[in-house]
C-alpha atoms as a PDB file:
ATOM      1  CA  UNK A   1      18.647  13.678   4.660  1.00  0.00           C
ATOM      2  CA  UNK A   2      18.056  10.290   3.164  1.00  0.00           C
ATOM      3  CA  UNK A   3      15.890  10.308   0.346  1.00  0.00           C
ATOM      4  CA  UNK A   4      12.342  10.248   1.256  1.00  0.00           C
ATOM      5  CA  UNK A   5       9.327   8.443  -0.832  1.00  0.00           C
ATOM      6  CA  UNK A   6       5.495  10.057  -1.754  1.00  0.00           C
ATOM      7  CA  UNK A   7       3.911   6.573  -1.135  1.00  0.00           C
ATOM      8  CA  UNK A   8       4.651   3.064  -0.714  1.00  0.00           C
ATOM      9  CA  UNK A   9       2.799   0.566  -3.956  1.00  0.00           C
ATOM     10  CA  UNK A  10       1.650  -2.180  -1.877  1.00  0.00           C
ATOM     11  CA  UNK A  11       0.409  -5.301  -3.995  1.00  0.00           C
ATOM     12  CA  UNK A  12       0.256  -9.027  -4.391  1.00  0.00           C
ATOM     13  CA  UNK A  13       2.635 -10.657  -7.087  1.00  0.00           C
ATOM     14  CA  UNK A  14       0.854 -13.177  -9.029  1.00  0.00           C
ATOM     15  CA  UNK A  15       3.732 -14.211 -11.652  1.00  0.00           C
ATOM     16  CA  UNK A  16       0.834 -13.332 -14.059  1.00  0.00           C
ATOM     17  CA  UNK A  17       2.261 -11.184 -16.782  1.00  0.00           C
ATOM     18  CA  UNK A  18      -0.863 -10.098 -18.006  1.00  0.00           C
ATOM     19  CA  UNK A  19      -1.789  -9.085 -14.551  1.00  0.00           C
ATOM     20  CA  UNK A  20       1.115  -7.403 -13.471  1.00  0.00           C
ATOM     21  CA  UNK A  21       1.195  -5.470 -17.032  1.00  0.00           C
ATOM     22  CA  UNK A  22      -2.355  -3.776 -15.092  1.00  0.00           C
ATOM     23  CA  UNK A  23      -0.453  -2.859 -11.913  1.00  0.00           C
ATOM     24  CA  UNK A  24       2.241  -0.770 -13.769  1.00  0.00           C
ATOM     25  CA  UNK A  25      -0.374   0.587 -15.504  1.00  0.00           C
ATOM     26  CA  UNK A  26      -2.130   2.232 -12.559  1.00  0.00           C
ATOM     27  CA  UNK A  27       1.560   3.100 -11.189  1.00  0.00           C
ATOM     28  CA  UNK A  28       2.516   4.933 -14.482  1.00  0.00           C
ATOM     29  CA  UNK A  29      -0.626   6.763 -14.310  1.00  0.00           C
ATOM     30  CA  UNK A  30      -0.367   7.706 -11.053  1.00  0.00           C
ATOM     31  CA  UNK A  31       2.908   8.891 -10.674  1.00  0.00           C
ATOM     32  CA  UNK A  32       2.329  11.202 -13.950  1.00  0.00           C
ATOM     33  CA  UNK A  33      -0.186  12.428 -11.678  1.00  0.00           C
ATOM     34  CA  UNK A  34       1.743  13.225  -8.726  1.00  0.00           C
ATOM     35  CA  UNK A  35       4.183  15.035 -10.854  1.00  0.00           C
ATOM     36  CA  UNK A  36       1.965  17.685 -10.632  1.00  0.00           C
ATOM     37  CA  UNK A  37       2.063  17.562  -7.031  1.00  0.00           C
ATOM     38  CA  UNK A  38       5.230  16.706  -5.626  1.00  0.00           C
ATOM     39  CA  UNK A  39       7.358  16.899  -9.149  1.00  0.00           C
ATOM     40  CA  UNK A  40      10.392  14.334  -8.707  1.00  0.00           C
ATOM     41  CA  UNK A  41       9.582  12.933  -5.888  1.00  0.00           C
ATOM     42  CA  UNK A  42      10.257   9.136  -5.983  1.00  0.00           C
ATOM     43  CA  UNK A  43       7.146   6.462  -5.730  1.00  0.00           C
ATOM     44  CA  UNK A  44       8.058   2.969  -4.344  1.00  0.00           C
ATOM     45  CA  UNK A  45       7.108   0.275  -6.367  1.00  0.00           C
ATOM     46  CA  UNK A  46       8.566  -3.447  -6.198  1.00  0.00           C
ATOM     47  CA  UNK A  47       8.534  -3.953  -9.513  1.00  0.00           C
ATOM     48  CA  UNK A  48      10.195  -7.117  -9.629  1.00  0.00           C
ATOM     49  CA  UNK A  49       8.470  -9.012  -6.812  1.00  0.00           C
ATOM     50  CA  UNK A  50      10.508 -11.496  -4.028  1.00  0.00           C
ATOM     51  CA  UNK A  51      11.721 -14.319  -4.768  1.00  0.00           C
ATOM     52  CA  UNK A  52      12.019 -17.682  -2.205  1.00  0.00           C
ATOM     53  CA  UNK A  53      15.094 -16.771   0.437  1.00  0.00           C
ATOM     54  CA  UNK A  54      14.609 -13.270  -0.342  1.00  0.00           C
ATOM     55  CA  UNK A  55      15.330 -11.146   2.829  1.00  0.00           C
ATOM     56  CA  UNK A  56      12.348  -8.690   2.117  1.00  0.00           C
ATOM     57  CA  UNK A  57      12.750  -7.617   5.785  1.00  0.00           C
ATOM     58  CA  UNK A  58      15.285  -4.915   5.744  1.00  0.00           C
ATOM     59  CA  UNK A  59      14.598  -3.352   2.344  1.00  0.00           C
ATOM     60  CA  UNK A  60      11.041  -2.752   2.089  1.00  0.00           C
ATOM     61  CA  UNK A  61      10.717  -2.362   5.873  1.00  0.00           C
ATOM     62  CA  UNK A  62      12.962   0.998   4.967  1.00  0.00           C
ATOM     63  CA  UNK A  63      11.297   2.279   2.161  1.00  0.00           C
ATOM     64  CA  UNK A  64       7.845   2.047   3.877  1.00  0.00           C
ATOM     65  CA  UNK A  65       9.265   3.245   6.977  1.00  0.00           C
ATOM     66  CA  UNK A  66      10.442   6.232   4.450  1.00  0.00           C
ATOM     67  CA  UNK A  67       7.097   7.067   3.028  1.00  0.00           C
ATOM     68  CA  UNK A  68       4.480   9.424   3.710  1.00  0.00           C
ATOM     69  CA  UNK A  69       1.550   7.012   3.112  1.00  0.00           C
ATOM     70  CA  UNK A  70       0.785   3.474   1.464  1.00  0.00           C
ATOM     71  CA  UNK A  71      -1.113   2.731  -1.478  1.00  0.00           C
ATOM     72  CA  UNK A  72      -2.317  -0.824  -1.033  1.00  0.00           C
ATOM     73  CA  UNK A  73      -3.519  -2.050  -4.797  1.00  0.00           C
ATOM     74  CA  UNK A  74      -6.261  -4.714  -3.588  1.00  0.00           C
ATOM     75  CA  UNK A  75      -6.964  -7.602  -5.547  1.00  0.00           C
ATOM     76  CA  UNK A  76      -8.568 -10.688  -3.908  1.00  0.00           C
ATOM     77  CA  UNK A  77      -6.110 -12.503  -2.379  1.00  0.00           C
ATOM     78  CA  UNK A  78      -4.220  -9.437  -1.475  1.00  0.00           C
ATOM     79  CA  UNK A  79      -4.335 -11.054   2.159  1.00  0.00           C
ATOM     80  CA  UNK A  80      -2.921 -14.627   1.476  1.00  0.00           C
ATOM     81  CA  UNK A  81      -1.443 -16.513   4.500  1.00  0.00           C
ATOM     82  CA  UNK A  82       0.169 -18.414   1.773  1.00  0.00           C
ATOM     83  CA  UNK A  83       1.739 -14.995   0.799  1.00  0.00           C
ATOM     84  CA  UNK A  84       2.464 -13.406   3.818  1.00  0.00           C
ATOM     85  CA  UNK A  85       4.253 -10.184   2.677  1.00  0.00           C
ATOM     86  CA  UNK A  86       0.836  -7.869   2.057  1.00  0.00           C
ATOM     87  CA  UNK A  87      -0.778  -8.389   5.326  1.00  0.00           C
ATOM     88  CA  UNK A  88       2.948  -7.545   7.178  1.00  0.00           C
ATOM     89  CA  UNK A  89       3.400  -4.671   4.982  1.00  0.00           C
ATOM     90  CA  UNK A  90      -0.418  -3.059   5.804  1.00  0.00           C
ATOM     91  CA  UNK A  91       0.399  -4.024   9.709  1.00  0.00           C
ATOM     92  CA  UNK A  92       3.388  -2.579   9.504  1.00  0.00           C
ATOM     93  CA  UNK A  93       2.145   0.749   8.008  1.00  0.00           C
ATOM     94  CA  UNK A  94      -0.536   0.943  10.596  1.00  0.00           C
ATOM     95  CA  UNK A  95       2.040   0.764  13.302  1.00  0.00           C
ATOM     96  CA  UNK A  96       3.260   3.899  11.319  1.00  0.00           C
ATOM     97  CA  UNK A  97       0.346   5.284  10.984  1.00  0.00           C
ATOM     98  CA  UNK A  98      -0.613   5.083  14.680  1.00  0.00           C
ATOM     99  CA  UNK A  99       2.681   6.413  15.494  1.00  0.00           C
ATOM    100  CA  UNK A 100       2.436   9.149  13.463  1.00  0.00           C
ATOM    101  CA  UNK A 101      -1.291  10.202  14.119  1.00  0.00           C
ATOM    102  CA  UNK A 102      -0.427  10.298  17.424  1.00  0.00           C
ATOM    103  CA  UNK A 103       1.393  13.072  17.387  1.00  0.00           C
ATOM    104  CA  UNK A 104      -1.279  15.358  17.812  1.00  0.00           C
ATOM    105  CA  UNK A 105      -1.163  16.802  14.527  1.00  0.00           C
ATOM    106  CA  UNK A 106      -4.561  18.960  13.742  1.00  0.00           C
ATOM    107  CA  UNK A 107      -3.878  18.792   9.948  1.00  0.00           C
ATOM    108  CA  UNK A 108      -4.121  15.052  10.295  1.00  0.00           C
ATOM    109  CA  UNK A 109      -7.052  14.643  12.347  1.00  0.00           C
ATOM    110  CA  UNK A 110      -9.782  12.315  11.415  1.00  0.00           C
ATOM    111  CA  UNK A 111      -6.660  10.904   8.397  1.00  0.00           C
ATOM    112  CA  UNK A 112      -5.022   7.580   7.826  1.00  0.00           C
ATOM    113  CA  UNK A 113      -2.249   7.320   5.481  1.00  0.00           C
ATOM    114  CA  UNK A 114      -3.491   3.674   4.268  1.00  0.00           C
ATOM    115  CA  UNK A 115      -5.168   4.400   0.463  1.00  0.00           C
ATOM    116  CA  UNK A 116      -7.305   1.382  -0.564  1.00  0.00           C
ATOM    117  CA  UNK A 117      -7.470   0.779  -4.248  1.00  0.00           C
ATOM    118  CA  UNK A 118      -9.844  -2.141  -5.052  1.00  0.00           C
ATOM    119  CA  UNK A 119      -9.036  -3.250  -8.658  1.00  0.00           C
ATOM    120  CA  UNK A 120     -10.972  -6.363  -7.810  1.00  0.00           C
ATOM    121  CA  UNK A 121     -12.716  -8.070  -4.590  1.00  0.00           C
ATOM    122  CA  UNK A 122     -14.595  -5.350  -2.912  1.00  0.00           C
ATOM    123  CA  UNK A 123     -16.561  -8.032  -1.222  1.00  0.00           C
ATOM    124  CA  UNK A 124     -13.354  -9.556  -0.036  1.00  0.00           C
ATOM    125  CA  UNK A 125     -11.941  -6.421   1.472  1.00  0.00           C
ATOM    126  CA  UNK A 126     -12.043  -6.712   5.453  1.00  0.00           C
ATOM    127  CA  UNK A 127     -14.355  -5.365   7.316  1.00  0.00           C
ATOM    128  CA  UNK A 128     -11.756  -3.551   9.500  1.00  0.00           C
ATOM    129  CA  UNK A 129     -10.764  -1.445   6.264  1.00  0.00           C
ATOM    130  CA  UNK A 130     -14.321  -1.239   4.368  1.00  0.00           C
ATOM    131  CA  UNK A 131     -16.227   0.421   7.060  1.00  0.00           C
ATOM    132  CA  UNK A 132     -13.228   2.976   8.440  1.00  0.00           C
ATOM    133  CA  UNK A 133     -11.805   3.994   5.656  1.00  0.00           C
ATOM    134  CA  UNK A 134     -12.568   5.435   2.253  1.00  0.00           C
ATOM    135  CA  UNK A 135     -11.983   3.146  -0.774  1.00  0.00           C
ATOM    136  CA  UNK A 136     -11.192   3.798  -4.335  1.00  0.00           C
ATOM    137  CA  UNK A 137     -12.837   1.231  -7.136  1.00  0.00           C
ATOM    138  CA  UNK A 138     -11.141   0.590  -9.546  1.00  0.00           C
ATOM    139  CA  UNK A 139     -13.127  -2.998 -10.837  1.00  0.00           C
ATOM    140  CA  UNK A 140     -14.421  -1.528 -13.920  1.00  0.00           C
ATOM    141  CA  UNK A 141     -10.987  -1.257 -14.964  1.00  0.00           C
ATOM    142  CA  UNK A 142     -11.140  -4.330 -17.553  1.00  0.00           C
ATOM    143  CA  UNK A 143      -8.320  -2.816 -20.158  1.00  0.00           C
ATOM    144  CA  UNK A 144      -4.972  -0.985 -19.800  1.00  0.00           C
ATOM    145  CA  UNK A 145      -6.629   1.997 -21.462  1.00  0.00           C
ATOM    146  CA  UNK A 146      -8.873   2.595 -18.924  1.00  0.00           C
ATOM    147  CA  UNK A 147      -6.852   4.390 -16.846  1.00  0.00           C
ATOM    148  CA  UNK A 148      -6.095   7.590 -19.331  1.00  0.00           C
ATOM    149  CA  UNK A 149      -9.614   7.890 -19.119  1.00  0.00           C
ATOM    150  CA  UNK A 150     -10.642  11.481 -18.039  1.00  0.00           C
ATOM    151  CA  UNK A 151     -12.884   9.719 -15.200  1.00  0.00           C
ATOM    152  CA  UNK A 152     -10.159   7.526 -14.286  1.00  0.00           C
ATOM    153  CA  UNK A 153      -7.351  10.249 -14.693  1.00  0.00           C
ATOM    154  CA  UNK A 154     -10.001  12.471 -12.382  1.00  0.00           C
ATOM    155  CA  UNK A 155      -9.778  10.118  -9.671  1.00  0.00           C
ATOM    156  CA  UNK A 156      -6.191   9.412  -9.556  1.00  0.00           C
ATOM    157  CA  UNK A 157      -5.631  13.193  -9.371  1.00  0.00           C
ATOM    158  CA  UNK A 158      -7.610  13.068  -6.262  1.00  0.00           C
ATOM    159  CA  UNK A 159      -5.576  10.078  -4.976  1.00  0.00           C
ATOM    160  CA  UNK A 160      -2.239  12.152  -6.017  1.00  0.00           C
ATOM    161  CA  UNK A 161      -3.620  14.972  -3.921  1.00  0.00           C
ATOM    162  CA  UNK A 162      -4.336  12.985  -0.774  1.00  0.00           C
ATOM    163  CA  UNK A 163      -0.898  11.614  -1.114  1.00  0.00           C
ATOM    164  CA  UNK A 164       0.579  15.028  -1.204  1.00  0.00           C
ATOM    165  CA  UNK A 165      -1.146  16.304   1.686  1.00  0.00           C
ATOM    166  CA  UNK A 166      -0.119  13.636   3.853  1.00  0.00           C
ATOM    167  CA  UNK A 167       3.531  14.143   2.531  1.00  0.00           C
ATOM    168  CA  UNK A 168       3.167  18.134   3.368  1.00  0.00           C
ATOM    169  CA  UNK A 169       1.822  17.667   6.735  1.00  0.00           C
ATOM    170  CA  UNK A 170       4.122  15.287   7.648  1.00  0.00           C
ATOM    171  CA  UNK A 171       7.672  16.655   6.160  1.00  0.00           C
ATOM    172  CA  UNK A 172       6.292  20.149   7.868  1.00  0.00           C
ATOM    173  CA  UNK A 173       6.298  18.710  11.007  1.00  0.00           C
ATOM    174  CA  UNK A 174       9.369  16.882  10.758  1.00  0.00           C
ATOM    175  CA  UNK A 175       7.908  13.494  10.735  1.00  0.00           C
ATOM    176  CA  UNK A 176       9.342  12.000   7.545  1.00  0.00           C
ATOM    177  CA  UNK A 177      13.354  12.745   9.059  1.00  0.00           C
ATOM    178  CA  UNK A 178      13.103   9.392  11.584  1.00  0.00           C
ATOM    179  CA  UNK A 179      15.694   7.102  11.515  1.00  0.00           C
ATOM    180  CA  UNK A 180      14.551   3.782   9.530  1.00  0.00           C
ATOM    181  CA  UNK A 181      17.385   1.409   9.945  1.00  0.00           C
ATOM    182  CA  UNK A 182      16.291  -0.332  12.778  1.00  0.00           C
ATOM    183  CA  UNK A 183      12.468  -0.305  11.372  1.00  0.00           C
ATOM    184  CA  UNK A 184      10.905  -3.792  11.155  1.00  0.00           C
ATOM    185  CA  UNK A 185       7.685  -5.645  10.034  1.00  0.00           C
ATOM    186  CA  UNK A 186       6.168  -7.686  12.505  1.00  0.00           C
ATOM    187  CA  UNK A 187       6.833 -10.710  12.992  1.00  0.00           C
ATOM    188  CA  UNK A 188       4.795 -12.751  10.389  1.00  0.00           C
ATOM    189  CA  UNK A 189       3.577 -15.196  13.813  1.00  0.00           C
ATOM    190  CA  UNK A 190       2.548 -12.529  15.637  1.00  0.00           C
ATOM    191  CA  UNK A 191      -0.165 -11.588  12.833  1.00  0.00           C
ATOM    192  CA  UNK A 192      -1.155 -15.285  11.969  1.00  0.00           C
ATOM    193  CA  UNK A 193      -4.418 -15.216  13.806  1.00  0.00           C
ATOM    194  CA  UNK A 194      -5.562 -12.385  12.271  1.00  0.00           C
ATOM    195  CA  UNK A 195      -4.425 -12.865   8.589  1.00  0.00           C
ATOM    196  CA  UNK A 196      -6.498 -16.220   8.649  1.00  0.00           C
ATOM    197  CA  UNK A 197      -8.871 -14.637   9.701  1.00  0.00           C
ATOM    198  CA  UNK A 198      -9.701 -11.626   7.389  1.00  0.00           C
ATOM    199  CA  UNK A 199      -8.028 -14.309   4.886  1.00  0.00           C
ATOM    200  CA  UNK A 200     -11.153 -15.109   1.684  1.00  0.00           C
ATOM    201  CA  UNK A 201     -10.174 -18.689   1.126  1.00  0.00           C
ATOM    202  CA  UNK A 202      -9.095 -20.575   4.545  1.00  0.00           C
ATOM    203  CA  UNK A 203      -5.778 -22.775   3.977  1.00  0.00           C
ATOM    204  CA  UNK A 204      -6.313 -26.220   4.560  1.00  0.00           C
ATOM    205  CA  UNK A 205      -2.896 -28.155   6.025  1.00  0.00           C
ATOM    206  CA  UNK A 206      -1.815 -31.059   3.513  1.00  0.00           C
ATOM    207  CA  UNK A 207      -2.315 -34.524   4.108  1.00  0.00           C
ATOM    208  CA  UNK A 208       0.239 -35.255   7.018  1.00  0.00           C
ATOM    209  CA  UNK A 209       1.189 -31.802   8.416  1.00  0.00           C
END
């Protein structure tokens, strides 16, 4: 069986060092956390970000198909249509999710496998995710530190936990063993009309286009 992932990191590259030095933060902790759960059990996390003419397509379209839920690490302009690759990754995972869920599985009633984690932007989280489904804050998060706190450390180890039930229920009933090759985001036109609008900052064309 091909190898199979706890969760899928879903967050926005800024190209801010500082920033991104917060994000692996919250992935170190986390994963030391699910090491008590589901002990060497791989995480995905693009590290490294895309760059222009990357074909993100086949790659992370795998590895999400792969995994047993999605993290999505919000920040602001986590839903950029300037930065399409956030909003196709959370449509994509709710196509998985709805596939999934609808296999009639009890343990999994009432579940998503979407996990929002708002290090900033509550405000600008969409509707459609703030009133169905449960959020973790993170915003008081202002140093690295933070998250070896015992609070902080509490709550991830919740997190961890959600993640592993969702694994369990799903690898039980055979869910996770689906063939991924010929998974695919959506097309990015498809989604336009509703990335602009659960977008925070609407795009305005340039002069001439």
């Amino acid at each position: 069986m091909e190898h199979v992932n706890a969760c899928f990191i879903s967050y926005r590259h800024t190209g801010d060092p500082d920033a991104h030095q917060f994000v692996l933060a919250f992935v170190r902790q986390l994963k030391k956390q699910l090491g008590w759960w589901l002990p060497n059990m791989p995480v995905f996390f693009d590290e490294k970000g895309l760059n222009v003419g990357d074909h993100f397509n086949e790659k992370l379209a795998f590895e999400l198909c792969r995994s047993a839920c999605m993290v999505m690490f919000y920040s602001p302009l986590h839903f950029d249509p300037c930065n399409p690759y956030c909003a196709l990754e959370y449509q994509a995972m709710l196509k998985l999710e709805e596939h999934h869920l609808g296999q009639t599985i009890d343990d999994l009633r009432n579940k998503g496998l979407i996990f929002p984690v708002v290090f900033r932007g509550l405000d600008c989280l969409p509707e459609e995710i703030r009133s169905n489904r449960t959020c973790e804050n993170f915003d008081h998060i202002t140093v690295e530190a933070d998250f070896e706190e015992k609070d902080c450390q509490g709550r991830l180890n919740e997190l961890a936990k959600q993640i592993f039930d969702r694994y369990r229920v799903l690898q039980n009933a055979g869910m996770l063993n689906d063939d991924c090759s010929n998974f695919h985001f959506p097309v990015l036109e498809s989604i336009r009309p509703w990335l602009e609008s659960v977008a925070p900052m609407c795009v305005t064309p340039m002069p001439g286009h």
